[in-house]
N, C-alpha and C. Protein backbone atom coordinates (compact mmCIF):
# COMPACT_ATOMS: atom_id res chain seq x y z
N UNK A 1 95.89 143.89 -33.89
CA UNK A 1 96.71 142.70 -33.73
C UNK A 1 97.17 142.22 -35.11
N UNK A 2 98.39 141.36 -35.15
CA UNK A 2 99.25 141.41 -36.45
C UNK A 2 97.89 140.10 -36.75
N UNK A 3 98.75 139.41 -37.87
CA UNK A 3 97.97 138.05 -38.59
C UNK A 3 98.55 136.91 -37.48
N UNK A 4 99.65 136.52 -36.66
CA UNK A 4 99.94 136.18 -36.15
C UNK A 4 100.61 135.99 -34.58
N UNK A 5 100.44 135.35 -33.66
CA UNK A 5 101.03 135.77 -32.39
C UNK A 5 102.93 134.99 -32.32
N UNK A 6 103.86 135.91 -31.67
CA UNK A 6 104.85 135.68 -32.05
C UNK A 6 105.58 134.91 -30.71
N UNK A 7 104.51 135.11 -30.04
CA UNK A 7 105.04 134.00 -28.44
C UNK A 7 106.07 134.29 -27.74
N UNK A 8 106.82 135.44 -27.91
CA UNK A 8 108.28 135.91 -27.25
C UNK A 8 109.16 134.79 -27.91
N UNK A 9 109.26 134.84 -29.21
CA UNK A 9 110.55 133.96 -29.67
C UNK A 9 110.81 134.28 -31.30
N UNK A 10 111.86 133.76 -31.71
CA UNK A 10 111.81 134.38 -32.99
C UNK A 10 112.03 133.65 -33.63
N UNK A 11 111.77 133.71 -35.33
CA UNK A 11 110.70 132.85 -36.23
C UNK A 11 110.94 131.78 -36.00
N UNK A 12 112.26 131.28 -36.06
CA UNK A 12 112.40 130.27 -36.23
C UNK A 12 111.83 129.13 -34.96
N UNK A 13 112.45 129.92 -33.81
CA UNK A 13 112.00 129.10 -32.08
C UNK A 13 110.43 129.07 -32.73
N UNK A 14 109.88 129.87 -33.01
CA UNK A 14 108.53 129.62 -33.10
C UNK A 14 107.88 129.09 -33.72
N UNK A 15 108.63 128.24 -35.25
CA UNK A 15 108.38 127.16 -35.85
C UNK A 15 108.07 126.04 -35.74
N UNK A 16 109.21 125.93 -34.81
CA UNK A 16 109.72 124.51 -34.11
C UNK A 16 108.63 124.19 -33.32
N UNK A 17 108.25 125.47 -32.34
CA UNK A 17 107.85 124.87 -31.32
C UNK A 17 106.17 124.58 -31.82
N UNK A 18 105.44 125.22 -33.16
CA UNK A 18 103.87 125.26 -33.29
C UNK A 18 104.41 123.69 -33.88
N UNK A 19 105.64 123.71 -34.99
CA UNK A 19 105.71 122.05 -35.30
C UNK A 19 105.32 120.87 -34.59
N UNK A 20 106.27 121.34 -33.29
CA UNK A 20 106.09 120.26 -32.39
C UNK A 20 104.67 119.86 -31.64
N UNK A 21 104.05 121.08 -31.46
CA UNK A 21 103.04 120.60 -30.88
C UNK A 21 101.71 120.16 -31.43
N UNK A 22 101.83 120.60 -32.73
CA UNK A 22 100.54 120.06 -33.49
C UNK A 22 101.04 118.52 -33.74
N UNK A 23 102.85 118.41 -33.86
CA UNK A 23 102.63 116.77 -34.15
C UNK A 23 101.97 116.01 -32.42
N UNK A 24 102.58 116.77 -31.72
CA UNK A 24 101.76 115.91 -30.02
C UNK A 24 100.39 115.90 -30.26
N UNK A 25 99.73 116.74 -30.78
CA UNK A 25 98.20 116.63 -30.86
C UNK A 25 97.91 115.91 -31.60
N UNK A 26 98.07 115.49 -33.12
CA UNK A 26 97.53 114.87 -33.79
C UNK A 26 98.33 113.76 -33.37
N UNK A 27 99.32 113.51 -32.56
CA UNK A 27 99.24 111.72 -32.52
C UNK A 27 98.84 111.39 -31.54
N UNK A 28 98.88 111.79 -29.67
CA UNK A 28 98.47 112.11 -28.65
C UNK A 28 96.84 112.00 -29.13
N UNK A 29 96.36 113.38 -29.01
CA UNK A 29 94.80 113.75 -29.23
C UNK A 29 94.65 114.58 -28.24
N UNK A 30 95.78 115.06 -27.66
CA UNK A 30 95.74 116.15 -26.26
C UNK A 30 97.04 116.81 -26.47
N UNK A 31 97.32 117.88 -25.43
CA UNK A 31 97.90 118.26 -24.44
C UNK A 31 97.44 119.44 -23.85
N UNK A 32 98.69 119.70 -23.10
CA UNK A 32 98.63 121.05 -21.75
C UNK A 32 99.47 121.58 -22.65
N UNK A 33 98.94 122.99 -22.40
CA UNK A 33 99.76 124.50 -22.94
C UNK A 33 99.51 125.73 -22.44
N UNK A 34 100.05 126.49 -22.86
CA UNK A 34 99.19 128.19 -22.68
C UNK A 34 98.05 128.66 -23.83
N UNK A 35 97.72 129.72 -23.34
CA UNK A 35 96.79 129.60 -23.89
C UNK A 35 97.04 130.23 -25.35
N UNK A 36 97.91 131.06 -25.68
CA UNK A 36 98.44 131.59 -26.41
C UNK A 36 98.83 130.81 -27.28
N UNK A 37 99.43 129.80 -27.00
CA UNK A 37 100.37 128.75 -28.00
C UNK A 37 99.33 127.74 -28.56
N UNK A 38 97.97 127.44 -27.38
CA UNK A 38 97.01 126.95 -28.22
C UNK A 38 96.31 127.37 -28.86
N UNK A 39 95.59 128.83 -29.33
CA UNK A 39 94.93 129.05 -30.26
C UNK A 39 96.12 129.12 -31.70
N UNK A 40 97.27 129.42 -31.25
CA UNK A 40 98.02 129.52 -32.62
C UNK A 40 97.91 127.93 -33.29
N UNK A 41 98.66 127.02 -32.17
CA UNK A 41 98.68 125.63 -32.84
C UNK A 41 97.07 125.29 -33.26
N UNK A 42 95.72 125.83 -32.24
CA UNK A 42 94.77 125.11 -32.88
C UNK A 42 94.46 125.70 -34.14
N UNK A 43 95.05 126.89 -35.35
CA UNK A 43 94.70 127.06 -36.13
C UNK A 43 95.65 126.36 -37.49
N UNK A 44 96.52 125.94 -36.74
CA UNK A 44 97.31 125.08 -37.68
C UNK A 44 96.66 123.59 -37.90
N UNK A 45 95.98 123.07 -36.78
CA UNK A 45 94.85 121.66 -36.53
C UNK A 45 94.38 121.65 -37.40
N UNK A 46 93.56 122.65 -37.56
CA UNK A 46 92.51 122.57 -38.26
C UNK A 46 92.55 122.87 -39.88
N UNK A 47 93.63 123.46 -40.21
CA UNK A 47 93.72 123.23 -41.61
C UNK A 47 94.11 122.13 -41.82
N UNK A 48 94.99 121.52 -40.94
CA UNK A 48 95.68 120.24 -41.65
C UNK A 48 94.37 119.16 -41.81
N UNK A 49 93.19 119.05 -40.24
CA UNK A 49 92.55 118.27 -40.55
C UNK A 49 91.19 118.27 -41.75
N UNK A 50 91.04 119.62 -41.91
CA UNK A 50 90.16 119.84 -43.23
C UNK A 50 91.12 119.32 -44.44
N UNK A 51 92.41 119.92 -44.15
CA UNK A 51 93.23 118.85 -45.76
C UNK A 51 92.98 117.24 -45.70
N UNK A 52 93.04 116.81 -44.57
CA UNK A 52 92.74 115.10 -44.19
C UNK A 52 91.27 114.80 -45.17
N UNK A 53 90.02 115.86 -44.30
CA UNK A 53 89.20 115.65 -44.78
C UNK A 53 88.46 115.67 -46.36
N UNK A 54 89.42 116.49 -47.10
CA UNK A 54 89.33 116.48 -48.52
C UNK A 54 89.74 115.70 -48.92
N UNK A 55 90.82 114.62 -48.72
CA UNK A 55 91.49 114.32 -49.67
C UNK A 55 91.80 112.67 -49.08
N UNK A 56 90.75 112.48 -48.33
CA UNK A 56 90.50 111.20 -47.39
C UNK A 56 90.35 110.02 -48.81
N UNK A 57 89.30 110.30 -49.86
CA UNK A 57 88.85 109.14 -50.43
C UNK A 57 89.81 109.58 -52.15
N UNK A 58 90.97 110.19 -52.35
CA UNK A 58 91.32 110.80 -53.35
C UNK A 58 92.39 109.98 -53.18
N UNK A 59 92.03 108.57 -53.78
CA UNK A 59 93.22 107.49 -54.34
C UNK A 59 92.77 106.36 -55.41
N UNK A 60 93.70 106.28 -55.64
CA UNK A 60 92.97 104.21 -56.68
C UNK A 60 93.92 103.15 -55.98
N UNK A 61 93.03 101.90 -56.01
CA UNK A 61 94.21 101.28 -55.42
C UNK A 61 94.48 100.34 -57.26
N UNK A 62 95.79 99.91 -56.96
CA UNK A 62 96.63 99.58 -58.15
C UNK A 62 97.44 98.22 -57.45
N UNK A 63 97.21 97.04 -58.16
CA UNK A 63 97.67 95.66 -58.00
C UNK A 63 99.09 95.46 -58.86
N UNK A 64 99.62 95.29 -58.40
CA UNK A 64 101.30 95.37 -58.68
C UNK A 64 102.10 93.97 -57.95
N UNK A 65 103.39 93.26 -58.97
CA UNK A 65 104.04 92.47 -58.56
C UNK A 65 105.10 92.86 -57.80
N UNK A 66 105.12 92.09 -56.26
CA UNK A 66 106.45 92.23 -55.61
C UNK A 66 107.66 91.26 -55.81
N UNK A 67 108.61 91.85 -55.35
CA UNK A 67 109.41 90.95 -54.75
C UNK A 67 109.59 90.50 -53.15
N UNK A 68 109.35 89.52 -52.76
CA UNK A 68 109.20 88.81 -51.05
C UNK A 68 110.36 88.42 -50.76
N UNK A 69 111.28 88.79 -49.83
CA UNK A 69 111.87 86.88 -49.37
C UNK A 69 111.24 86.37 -48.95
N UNK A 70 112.09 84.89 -49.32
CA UNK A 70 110.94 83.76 -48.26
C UNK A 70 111.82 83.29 -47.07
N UNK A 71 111.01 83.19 -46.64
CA UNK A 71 111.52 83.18 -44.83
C UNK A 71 111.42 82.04 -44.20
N UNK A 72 112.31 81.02 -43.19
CA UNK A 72 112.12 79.80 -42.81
C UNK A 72 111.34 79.88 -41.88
N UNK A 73 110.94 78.63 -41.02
CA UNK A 73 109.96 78.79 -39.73
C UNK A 73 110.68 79.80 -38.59
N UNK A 74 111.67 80.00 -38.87
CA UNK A 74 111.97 80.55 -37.60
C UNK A 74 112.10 82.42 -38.00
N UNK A 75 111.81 82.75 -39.10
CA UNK A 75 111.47 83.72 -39.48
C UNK A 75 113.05 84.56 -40.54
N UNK A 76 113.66 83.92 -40.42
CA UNK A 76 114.93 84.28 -41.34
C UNK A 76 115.22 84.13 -42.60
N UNK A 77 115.37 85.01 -43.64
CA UNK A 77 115.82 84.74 -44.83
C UNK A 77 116.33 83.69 -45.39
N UNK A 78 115.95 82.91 -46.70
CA UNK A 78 116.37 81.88 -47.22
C UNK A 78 117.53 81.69 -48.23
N UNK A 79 118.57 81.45 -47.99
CA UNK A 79 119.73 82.04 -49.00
C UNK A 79 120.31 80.26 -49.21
N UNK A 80 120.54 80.51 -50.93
CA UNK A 80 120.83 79.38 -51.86
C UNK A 80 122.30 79.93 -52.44
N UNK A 81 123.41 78.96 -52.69
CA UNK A 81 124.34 79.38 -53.17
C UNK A 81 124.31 79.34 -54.68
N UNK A 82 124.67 80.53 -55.26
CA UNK A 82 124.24 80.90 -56.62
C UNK A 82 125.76 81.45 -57.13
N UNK A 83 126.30 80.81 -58.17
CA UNK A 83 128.12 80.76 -58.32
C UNK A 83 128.89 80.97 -56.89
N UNK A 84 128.81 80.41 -56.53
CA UNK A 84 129.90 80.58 -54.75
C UNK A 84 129.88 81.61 -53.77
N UNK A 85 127.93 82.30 -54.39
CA UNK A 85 127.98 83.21 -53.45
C UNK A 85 126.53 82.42 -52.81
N UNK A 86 126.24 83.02 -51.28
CA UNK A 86 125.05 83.10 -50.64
C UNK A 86 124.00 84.34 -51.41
N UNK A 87 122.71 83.79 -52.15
CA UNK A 87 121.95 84.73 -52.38
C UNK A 87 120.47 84.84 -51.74
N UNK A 88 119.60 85.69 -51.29
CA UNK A 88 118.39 85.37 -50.90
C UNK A 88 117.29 85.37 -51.86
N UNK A 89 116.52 84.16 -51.44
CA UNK A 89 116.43 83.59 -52.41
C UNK A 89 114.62 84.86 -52.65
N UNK A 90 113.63 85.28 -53.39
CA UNK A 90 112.74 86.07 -53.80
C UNK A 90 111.43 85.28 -54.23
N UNK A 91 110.44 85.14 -54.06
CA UNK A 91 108.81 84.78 -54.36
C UNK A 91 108.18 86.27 -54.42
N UNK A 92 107.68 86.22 -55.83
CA UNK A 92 106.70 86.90 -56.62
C UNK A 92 105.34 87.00 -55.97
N UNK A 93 105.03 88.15 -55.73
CA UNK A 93 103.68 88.21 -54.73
C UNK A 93 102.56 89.33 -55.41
N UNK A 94 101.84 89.01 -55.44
CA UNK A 94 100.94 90.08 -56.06
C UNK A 94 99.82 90.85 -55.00
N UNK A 95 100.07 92.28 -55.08
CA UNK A 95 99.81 92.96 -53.94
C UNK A 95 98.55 94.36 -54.27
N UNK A 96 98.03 94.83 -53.60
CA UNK A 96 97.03 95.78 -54.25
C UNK A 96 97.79 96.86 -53.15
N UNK A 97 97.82 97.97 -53.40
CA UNK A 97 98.73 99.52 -52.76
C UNK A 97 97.48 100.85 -53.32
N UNK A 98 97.48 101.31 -52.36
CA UNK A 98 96.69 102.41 -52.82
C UNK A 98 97.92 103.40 -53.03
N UNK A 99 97.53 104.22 -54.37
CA UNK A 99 98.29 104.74 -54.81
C UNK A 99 97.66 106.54 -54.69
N UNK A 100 98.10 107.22 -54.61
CA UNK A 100 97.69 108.50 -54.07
C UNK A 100 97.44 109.52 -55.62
N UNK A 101 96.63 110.20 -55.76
CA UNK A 101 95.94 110.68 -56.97
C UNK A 101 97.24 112.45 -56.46
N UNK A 102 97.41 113.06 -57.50
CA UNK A 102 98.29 114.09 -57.58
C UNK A 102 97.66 115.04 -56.41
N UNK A 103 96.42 115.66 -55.87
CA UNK A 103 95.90 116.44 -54.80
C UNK A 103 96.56 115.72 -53.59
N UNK A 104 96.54 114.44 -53.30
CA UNK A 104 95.85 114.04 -52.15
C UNK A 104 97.56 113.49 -51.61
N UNK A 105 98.92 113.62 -52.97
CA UNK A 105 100.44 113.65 -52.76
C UNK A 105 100.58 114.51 -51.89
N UNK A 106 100.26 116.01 -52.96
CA UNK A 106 100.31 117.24 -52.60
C UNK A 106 99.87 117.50 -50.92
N UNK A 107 98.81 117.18 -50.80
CA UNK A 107 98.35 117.13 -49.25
C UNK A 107 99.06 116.47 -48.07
N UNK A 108 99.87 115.34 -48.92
CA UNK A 108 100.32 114.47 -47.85
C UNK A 108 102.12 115.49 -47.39
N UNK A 109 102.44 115.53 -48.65
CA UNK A 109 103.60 116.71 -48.45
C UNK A 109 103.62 117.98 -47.77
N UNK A 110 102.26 118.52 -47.43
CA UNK A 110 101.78 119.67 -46.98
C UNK A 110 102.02 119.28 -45.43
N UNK A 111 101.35 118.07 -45.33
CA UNK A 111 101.10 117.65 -43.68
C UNK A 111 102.45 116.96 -43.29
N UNK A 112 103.08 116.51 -44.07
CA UNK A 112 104.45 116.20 -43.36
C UNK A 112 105.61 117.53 -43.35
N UNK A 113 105.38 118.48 -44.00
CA UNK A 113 105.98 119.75 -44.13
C UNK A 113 105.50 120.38 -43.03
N UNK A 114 104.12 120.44 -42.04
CA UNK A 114 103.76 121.07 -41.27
C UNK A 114 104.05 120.80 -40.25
N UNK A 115 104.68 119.34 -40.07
CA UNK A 115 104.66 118.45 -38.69
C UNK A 115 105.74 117.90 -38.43
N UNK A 116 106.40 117.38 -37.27
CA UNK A 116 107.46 116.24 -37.15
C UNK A 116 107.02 114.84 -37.57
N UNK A 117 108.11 114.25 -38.43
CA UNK A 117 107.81 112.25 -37.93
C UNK A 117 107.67 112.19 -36.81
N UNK A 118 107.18 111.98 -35.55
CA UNK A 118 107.61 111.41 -34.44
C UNK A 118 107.94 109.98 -34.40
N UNK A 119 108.72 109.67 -33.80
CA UNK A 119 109.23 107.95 -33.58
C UNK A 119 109.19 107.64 -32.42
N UNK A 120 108.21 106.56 -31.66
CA UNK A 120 107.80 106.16 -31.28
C UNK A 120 109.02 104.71 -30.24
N UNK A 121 109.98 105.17 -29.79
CA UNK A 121 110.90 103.77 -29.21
C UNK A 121 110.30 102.51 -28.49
N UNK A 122 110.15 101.85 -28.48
CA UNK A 122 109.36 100.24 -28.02
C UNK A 122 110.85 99.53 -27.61
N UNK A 123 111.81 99.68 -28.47
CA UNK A 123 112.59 98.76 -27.37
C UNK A 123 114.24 99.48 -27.57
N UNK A 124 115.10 99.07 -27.02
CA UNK A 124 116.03 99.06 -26.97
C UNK A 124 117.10 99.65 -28.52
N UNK A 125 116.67 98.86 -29.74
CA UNK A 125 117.59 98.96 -30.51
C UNK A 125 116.91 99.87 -31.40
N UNK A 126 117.37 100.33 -32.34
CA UNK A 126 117.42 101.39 -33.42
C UNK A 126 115.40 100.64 -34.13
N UNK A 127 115.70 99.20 -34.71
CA UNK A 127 115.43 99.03 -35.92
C UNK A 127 114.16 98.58 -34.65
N UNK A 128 113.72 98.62 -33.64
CA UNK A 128 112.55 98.28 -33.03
C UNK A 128 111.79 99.35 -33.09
N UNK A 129 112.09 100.90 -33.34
CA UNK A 129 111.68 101.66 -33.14
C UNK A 129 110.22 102.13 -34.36
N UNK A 130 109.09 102.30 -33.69
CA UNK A 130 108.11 102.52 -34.43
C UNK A 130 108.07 103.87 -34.97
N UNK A 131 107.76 103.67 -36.59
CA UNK A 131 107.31 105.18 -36.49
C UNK A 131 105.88 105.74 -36.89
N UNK A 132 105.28 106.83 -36.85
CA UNK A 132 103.76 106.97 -36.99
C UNK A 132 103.45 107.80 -38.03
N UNK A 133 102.79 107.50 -39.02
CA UNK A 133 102.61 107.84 -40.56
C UNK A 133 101.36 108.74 -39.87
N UNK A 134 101.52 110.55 -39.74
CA UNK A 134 100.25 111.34 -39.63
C UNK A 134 100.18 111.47 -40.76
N UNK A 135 100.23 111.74 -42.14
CA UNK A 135 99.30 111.63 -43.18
C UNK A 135 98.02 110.65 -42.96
N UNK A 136 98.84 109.43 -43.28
CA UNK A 136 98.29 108.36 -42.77
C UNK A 136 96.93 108.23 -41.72
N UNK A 137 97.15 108.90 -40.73
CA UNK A 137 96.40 108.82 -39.78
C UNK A 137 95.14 109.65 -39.53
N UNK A 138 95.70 110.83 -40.48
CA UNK A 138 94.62 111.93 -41.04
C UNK A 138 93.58 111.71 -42.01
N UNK A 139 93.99 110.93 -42.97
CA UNK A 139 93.78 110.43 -43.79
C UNK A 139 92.38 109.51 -43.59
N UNK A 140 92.80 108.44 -43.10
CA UNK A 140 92.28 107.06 -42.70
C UNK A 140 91.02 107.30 -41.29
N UNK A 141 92.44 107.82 -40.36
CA UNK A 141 91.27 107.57 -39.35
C UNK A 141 90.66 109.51 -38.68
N UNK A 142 91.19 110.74 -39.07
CA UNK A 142 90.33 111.93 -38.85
C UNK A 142 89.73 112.04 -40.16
N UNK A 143 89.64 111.93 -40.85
CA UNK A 143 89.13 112.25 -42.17
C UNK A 143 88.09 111.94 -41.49
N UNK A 144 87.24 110.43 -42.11
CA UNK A 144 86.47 110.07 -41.57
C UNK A 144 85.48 110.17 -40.60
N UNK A 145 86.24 110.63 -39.28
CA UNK A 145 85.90 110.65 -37.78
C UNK A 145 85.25 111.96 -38.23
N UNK A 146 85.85 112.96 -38.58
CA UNK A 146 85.30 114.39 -38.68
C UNK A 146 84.41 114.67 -40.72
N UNK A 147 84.45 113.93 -40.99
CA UNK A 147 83.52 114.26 -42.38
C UNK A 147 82.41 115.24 -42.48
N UNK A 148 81.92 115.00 -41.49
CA UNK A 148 79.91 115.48 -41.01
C UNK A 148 80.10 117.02 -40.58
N UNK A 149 81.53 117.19 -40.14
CA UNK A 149 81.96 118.65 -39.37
C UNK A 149 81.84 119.29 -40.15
N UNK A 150 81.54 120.70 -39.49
CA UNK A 150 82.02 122.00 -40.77
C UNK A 150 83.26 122.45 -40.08
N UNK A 151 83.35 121.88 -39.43
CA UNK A 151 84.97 123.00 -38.67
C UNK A 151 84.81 122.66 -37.14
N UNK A 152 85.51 123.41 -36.31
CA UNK A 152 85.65 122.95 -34.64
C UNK A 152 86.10 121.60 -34.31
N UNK A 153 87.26 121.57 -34.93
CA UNK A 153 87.83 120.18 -34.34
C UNK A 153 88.47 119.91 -32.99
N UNK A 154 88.78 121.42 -32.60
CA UNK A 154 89.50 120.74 -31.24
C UNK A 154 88.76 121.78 -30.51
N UNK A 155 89.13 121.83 -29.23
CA UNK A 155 88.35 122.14 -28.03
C UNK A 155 89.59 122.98 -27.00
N UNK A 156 89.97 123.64 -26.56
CA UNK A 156 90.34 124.87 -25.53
C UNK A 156 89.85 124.30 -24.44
N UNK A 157 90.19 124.02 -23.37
CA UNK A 157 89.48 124.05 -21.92
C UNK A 157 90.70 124.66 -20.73
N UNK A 158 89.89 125.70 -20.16
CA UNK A 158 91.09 126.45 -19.44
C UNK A 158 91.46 125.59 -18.21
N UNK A 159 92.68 125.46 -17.69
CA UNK A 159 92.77 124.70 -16.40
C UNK A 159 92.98 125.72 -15.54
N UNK A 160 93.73 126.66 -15.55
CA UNK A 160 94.09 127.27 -14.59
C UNK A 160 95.56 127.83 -14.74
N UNK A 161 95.73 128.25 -14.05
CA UNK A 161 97.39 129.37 -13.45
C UNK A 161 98.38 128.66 -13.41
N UNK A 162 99.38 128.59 -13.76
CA UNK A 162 100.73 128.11 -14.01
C UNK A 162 101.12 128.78 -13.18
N UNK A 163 101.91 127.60 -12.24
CA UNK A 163 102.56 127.95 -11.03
C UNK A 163 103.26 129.07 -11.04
N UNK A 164 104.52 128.59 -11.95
CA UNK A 164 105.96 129.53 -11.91
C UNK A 164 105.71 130.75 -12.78
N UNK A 165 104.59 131.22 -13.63
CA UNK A 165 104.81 132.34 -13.96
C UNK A 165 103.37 132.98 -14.19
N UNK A 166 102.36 132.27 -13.18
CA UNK A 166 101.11 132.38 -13.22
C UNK A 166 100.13 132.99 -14.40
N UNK A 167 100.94 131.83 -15.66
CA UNK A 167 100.54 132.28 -17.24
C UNK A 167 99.17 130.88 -17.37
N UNK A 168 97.81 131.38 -18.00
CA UNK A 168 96.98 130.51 -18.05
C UNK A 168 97.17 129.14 -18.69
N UNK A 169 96.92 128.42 -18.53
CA UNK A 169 97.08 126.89 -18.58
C UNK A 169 96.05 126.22 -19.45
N UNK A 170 96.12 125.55 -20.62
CA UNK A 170 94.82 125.10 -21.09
C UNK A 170 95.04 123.78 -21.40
N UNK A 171 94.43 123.12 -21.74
CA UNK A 171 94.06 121.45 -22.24
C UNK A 171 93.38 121.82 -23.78
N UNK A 172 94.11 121.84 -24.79
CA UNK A 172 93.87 121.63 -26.10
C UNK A 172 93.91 120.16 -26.55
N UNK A 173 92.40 119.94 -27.13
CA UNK A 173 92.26 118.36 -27.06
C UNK A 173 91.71 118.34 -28.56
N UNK A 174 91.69 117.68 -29.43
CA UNK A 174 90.49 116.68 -30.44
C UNK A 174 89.28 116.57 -29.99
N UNK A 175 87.95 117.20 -31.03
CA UNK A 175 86.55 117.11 -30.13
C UNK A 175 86.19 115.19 -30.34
């Protein structure tokens, strides 16, 4: 057998599609697949979440001045006329940011190179739309969760026969 399974598609279809589904898993924590497509995607899991896990506590945080608007009670920008124009008006805020150490960049570029943004729609317009930071989430909350592991992060469970082409069926989940 080669180093890789090629899924009846070619390179590129088959990019897309391990892309897509490791981003459903790591934001999900599940899905349904074949079984084929899950051992490929679960070997992509698991590097990304051992990169999470290295590089979980590899930051400083660094206190830095912002710029704010300030906002009325009703939550809207405060604008003062400044030579005959409307300007908004800025308060100086002092903020602490964790700042990411050169490995733990590198890692975060790795895992957004491996994965989709997914965006998340909540309502109607463009600017409601959430989006979900998996660095972030690897980072913070699998790092952590899995520290104690040596490996086996996700789990295979066969369901059964796929109707239409009676190809095996599995539930690839997060242990």
């Amino acid at each position: 057998m080669g180093m890789y399974r090629k899924l009846g598609r070619n390179s590129s279809q088959r990019k897309a599609l391990l892309r897509a589904q490791t981003t459903a898993v790591l934001e999900h924590g599940r899905i349904f697949t074949t079984e084929a497509r899950a051992k490929e995607v679960r070997r992509k899991i698991e590097r990304l979440i051992t990169l999470g896990i290295r590089e979980r506590d590899n930051f400083e945080e660094v206190s830095i001045q912002a710029k704010v608007p300030r906002k009325d009670a009703s939550g809207k920008r405060v604008k003062e006329l400044v030579d005959g124009k409307r300007r908004t008006v800025y308060d100086t805020v002092e903020k602490t940011i964790k700042k990411d150490k050169p490995s733990r960049l590198a890692a975060r570029r790795k895992i957004l190179a491996e994965t989709y943004v997914p965006v998340v729609i909540e309502g109607r317009r463009k600017k409601d739309a959430k989006k979900v930071d998996l660095p972030k989430k690897l980072f913070e909350e699998y790092g952590p969760k899995y520290a104690d592991r040596k490996g086996g992060y996700t789990r295979i469970v066969k369901v059964g026969l796929r109707k239409g082409d009676a190809a095996m069926e599995v539930l690839l989940e997060l242990v």
